[in-house]
C-alpha atoms as a PDB file:
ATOM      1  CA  UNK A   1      11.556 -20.067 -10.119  1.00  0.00           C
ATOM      2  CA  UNK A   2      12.424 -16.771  -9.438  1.00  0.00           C
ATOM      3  CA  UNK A   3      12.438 -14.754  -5.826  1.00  0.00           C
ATOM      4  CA  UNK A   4      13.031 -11.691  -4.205  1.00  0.00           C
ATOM      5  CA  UNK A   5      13.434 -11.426  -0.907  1.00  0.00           C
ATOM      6  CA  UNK A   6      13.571  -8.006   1.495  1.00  0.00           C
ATOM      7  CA  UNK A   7      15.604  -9.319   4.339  1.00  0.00           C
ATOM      8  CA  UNK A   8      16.090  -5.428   6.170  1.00  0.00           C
ATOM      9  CA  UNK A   9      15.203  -5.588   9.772  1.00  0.00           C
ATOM     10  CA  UNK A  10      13.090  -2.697  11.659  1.00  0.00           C
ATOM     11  CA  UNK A  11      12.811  -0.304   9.325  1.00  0.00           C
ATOM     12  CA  UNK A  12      10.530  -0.157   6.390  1.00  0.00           C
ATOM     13  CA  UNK A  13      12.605   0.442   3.129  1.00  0.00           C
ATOM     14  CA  UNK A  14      11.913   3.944   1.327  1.00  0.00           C
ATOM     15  CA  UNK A  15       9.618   4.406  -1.546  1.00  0.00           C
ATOM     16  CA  UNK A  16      10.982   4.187  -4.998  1.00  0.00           C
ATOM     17  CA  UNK A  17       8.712   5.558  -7.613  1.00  0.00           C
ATOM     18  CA  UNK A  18      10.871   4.060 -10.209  1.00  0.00           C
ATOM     19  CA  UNK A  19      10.116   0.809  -8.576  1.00  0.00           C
ATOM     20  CA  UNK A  20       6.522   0.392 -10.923  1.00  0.00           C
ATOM     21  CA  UNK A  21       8.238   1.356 -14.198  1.00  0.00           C
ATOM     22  CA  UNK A  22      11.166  -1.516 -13.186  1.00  0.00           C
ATOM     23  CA  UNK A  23       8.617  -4.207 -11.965  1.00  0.00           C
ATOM     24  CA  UNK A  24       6.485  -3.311 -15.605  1.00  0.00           C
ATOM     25  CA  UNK A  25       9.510  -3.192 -17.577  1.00  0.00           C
ATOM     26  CA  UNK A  26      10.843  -7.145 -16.295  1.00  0.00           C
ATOM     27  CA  UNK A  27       7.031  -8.047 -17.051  1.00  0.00           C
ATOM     28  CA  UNK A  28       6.724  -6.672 -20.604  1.00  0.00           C
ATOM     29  CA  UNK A  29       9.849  -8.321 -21.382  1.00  0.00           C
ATOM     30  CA  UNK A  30       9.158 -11.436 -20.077  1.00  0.00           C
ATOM     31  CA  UNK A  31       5.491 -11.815 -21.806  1.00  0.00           C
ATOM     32  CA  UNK A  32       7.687 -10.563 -25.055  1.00  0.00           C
ATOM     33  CA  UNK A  33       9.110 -14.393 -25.457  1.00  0.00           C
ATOM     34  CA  UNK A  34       7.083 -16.146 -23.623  1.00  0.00           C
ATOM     35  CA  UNK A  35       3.321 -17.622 -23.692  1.00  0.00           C
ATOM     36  CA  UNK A  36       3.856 -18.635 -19.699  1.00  0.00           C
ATOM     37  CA  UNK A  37       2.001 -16.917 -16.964  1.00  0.00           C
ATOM     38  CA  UNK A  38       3.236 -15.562 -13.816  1.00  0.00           C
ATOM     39  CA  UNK A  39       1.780 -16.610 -10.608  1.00  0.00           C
ATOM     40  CA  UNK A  40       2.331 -14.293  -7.415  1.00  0.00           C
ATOM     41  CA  UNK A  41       1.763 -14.284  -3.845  1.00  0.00           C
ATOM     42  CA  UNK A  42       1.706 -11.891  -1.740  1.00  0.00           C
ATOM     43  CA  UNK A  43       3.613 -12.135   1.299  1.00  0.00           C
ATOM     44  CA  UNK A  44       1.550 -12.680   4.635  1.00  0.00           C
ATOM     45  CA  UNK A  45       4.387 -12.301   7.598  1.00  0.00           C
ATOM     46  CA  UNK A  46       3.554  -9.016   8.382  1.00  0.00           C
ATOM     47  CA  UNK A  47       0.004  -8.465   7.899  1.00  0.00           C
ATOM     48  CA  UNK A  48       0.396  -5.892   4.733  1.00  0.00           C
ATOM     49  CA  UNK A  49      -0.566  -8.366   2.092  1.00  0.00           C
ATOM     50  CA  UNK A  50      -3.216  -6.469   0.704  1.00  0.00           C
ATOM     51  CA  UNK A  51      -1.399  -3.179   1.001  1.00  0.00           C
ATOM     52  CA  UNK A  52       1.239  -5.784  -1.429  1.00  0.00           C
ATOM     53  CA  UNK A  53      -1.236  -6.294  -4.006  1.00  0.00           C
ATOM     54  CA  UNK A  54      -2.769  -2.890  -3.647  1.00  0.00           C
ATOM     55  CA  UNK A  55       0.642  -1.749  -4.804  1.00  0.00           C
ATOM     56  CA  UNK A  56       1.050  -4.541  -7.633  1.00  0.00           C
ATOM     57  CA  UNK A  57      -2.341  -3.763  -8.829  1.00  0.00           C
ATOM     58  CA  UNK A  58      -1.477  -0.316  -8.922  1.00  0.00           C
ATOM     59  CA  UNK A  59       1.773  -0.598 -10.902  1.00  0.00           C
ATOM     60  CA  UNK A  60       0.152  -2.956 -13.573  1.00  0.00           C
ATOM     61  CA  UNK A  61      -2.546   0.009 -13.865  1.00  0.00           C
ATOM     62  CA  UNK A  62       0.022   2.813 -13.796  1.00  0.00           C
ATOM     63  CA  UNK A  63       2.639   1.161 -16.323  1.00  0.00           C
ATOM     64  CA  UNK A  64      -0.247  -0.779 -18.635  1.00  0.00           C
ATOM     65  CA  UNK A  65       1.525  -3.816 -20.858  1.00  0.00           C
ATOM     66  CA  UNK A  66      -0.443  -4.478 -23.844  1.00  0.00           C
ATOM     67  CA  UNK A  67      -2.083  -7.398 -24.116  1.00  0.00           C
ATOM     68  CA  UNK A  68      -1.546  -8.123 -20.615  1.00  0.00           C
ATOM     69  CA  UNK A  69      -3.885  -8.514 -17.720  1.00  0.00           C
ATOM     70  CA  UNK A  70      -3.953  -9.808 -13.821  1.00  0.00           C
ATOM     71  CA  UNK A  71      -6.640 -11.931 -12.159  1.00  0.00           C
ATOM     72  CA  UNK A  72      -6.257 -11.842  -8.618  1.00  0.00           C
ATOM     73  CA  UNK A  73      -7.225 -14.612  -6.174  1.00  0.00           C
ATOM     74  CA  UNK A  74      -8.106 -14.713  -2.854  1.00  0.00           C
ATOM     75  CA  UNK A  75      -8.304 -17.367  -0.520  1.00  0.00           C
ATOM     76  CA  UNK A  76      -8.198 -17.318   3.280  1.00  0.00           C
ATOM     77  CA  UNK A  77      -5.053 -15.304   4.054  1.00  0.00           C
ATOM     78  CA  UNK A  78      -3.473 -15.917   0.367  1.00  0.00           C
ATOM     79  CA  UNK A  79      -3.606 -13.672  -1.975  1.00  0.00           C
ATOM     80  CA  UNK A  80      -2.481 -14.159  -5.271  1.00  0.00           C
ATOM     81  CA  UNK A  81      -2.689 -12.985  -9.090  1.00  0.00           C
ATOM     82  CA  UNK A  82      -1.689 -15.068 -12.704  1.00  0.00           C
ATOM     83  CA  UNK A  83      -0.583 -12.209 -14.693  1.00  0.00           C
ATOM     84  CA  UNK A  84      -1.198 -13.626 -18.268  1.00  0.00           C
ATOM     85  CA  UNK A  85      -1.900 -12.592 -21.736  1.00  0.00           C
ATOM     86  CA  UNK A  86      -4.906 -11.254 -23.097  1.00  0.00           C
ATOM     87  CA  UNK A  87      -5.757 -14.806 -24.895  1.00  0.00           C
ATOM     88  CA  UNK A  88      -8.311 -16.724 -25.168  1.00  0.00           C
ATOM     89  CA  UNK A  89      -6.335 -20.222 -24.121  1.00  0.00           C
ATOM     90  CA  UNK A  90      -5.021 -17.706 -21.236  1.00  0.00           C
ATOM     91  CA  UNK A  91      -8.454 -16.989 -19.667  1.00  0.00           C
ATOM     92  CA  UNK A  92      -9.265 -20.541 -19.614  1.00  0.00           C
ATOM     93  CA  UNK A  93      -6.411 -21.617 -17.899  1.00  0.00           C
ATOM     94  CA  UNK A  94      -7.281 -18.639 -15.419  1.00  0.00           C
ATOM     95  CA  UNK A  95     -10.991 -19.402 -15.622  1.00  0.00           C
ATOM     96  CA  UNK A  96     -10.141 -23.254 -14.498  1.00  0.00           C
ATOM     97  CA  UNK A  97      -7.629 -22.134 -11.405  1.00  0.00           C
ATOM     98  CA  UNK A  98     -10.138 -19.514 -10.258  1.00  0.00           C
ATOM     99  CA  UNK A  99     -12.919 -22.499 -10.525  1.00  0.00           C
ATOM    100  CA  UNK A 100     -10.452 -24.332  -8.333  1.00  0.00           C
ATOM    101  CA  UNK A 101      -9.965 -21.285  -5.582  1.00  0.00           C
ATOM    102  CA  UNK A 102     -13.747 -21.377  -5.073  1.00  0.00           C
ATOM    103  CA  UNK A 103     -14.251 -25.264  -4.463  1.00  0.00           C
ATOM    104  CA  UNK A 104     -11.128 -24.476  -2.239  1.00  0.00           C
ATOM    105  CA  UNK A 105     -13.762 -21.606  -0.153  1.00  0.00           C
ATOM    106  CA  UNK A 106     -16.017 -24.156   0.311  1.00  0.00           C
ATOM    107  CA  UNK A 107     -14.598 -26.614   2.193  1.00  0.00           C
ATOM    108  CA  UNK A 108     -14.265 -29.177  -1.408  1.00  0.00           C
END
């Protein structure tokens, strides 16, 4: 399991543009030896969660890996993306978890 953590107090870090081409670049390399997924959540301490995955979303639009794609997830306050390959065992796998996040909405 891998984190990162921003533990700065106050003040909001500046923007790095190169930021999206980094975040891509670990991705692409990743998915280049492996068939595993990668879950994440975005963080809900402060209240900019969606302005988290807003940004994600955004990168993974910006910087495109081929033969990747994101499904995002929402449930309550928790939201979350599998970034996966484009493959047909892939989108089942997502298809199942995003079956489970609505019986989740309803109360099952």
């Amino acid at each position: 399991m891998f984190n990162l953590t921003n533990i700065s107090i106050g003040a909001l870090p500046p923007l790095d543009s190169r930021v999206g081409v980094t975040v891509t670049w670990i991705l692409s390399e990743f998915f280049k030896g492996n068939d595993d997924v990668v879950i994440y959540v975005a963080d809900t301490k402060d209240g900019r969660h969606e302005k988290r995955r807003q940004r994600f979303d955004r990168w993974l639009r910006d910087y495109p890996i081929a033969g990747v794609v994101i499904d995002n997830y929402t449930y309550q306050n928790l939201l979350a993306g599998i970034i996966r390959k484009e493959t047909e065992l892939h989108k089942l796998i997502s298809d199942e978890l995003r079956m489970r996040f609505d019986k989740m909405k309803e109360g099952y």
